[in-house]
N, C-alpha and C. Protein backbone atom coordinates (compact mmCIF):
# COMPACT_ATOMS: atom_id res chain seq x y z
N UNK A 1 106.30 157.89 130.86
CA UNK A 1 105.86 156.54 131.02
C UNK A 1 104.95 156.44 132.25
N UNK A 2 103.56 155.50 132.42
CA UNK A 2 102.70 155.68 133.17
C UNK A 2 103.08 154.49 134.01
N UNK A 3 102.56 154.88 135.27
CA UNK A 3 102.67 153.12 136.00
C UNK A 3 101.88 153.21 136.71
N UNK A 4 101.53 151.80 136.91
CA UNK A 4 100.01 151.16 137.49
C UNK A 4 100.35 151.86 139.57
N UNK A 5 99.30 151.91 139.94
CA UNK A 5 98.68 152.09 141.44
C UNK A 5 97.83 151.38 141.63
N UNK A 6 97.56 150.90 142.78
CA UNK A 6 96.28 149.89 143.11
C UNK A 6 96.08 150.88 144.18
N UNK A 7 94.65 150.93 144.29
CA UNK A 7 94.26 151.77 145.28
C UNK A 7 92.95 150.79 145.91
N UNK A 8 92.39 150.72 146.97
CA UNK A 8 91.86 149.82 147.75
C UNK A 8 90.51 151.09 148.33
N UNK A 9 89.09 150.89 147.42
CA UNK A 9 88.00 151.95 147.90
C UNK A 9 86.53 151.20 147.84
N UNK A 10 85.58 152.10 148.80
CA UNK A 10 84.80 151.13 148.70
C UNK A 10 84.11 151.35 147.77
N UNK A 11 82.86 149.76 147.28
CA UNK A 11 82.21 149.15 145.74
C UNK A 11 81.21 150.27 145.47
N UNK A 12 80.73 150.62 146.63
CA UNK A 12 79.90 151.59 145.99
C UNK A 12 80.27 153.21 145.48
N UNK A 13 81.81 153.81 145.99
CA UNK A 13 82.58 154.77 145.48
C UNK A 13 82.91 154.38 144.40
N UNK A 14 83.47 153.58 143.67
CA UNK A 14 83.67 152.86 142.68
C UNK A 14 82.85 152.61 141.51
N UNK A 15 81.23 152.37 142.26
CA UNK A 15 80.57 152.10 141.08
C UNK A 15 80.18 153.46 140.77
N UNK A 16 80.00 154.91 141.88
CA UNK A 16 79.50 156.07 141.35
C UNK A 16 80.84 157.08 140.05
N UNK A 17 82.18 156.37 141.01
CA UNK A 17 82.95 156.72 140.41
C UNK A 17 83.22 156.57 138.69
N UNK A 18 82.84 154.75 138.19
CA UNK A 18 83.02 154.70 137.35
C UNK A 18 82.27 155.55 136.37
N UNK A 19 80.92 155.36 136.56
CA UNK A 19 79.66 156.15 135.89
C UNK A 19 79.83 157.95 136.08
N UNK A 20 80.73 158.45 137.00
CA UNK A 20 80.94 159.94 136.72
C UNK A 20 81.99 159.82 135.32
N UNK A 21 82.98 159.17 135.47
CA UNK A 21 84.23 159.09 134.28
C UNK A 21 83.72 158.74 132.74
N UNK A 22 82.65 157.44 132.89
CA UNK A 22 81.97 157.38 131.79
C UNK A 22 81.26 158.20 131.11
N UNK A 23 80.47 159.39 132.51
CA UNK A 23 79.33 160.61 131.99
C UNK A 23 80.51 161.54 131.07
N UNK A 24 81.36 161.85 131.73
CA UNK A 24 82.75 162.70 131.45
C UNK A 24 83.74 162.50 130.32
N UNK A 25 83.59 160.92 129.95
CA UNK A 25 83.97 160.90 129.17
C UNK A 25 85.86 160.96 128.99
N UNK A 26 86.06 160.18 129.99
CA UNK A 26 87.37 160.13 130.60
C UNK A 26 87.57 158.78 131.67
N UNK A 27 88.77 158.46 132.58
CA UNK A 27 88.85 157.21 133.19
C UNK A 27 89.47 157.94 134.49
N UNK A 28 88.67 156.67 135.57
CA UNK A 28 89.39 156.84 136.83
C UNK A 28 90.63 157.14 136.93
N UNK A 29 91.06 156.71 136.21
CA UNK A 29 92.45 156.86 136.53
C UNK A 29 93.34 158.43 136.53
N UNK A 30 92.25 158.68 134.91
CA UNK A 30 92.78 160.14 134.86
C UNK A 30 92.27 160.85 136.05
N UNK A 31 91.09 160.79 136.31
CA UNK A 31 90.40 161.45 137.58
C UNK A 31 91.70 161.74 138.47
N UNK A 32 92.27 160.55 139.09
CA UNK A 32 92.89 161.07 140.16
C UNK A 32 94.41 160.92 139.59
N UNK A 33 94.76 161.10 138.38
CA UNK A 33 95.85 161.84 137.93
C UNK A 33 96.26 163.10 138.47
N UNK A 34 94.82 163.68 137.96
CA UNK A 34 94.63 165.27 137.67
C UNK A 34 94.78 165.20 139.18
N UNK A 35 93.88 164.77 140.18
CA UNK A 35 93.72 165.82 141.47
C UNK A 35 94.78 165.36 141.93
N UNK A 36 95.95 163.92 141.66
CA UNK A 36 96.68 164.05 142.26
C UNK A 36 98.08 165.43 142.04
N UNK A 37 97.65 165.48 141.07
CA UNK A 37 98.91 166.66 139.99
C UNK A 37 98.47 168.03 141.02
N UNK A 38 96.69 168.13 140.80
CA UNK A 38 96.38 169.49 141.61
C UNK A 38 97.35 169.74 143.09
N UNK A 39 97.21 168.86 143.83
CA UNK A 39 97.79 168.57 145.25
C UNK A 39 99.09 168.57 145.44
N UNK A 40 99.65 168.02 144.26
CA UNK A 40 101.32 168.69 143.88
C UNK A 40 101.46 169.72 143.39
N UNK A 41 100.59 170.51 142.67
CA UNK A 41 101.05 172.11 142.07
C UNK A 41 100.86 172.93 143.08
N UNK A 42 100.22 172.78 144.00
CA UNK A 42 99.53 173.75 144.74
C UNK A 42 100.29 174.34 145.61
N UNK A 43 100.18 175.74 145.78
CA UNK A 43 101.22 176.35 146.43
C UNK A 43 101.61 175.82 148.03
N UNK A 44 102.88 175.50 148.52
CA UNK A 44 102.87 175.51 149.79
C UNK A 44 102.74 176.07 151.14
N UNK A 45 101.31 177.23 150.50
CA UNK A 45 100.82 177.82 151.76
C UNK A 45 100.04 177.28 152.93
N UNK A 46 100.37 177.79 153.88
CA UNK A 46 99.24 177.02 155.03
C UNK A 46 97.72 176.66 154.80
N UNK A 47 97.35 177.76 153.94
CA UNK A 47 95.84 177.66 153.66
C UNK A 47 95.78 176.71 151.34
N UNK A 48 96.33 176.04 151.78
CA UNK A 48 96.19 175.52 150.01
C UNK A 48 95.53 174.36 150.34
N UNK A 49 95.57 173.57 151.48
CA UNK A 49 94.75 172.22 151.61
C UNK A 49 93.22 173.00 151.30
N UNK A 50 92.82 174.35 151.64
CA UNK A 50 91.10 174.65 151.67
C UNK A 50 90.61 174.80 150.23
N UNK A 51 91.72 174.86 149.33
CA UNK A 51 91.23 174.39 147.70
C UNK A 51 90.56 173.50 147.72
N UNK A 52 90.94 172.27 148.05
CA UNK A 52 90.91 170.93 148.00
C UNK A 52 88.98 170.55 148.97
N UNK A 53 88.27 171.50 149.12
CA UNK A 53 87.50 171.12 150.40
C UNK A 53 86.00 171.69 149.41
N UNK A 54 84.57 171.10 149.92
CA UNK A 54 83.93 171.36 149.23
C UNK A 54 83.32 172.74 149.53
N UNK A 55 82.52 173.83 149.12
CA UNK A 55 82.07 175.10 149.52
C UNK A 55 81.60 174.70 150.75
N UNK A 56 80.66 174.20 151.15
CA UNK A 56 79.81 173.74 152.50
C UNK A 56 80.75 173.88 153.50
N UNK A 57 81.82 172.60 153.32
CA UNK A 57 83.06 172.72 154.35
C UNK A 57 84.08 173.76 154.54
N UNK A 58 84.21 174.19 153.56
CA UNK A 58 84.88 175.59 153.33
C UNK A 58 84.68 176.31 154.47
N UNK A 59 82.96 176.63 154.12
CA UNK A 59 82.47 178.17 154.69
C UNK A 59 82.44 177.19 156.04
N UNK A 60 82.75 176.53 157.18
CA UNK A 60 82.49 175.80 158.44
C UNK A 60 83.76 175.94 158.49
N UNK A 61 84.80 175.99 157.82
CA UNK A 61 86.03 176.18 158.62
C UNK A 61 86.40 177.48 159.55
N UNK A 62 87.31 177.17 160.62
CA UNK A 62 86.79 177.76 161.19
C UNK A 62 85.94 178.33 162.60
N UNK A 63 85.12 177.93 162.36
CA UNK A 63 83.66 178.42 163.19
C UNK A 63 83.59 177.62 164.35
N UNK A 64 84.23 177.35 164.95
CA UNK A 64 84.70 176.44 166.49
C UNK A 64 85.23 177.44 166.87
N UNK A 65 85.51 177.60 168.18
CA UNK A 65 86.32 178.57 168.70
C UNK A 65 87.03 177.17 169.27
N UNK A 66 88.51 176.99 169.09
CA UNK A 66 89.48 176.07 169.27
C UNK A 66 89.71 176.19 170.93
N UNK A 67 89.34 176.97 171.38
CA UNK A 67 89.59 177.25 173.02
C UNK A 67 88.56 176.48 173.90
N UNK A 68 87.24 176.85 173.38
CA UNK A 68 86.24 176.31 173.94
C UNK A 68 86.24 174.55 173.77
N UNK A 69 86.54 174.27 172.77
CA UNK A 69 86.22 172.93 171.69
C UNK A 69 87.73 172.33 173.37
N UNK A 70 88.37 172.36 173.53
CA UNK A 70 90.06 172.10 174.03
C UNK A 70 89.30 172.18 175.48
N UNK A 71 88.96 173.04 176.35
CA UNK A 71 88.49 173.01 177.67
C UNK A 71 87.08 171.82 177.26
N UNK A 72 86.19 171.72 176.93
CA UNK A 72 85.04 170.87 176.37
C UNK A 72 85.43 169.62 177.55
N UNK A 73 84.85 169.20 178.32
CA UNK A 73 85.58 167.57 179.32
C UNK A 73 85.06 166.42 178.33
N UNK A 74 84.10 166.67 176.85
CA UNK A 74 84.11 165.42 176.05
C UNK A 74 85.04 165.19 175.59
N UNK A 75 85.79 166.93 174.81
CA UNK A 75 87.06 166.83 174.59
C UNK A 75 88.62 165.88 174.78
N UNK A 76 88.36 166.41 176.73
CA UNK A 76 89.73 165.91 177.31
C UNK A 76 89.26 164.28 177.15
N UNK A 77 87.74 164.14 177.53
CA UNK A 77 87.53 162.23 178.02
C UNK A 77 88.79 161.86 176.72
N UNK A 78 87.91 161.86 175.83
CA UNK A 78 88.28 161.34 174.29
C UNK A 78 89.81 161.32 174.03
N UNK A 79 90.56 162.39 174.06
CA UNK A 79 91.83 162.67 174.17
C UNK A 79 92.60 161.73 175.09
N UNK A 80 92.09 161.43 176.92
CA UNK A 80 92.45 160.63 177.42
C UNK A 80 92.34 159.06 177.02
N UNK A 81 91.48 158.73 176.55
CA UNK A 81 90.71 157.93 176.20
C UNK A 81 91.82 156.91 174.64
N UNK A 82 91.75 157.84 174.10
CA UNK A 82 92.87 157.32 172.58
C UNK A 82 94.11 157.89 172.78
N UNK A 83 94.21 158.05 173.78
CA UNK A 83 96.16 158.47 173.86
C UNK A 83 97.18 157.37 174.03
């Protein structure tokens, strides 16, 4: 048995969204059926969220050195700043 979600996105995600489902030949809804199902099958390894990411972002993960990015004083401002 299916049950309704309201999900709250913006008009213009929405309007590209509808017109991908229509090209596809399928409904929003199923859309994020499926990826929600993907995100539940997916193994609970540390690295299973990088399925989920597009190639571009993929290959950028990564490529910070987390040490440098952490000493950075825009870093600490910001950190101080929203704490």
């Amino acid at each position: 048995m299916n049950t309704k979600l309201t999900l709250s996105i913006d008009p213009e995600i929405k309007k590209r969204a509808k017109a991908y489902a229509k090209a596809n030949n399928t409904s929003i809804s199923k859309i994020v059926e499926q990826y929600l199902e993907q995100l539940s099958d997916s193994e609970e390894s540390d690295d299973s969220w990088k399925d989920f990411l597009s190639p571009v972002v993929r290959d950028m993960v990564g490529s910070l050195d987390k040490d440098k990015v952490i000493d950075d004083e825009r870093y600490q401002y910001l950190i101080k700043k929203y704490s």
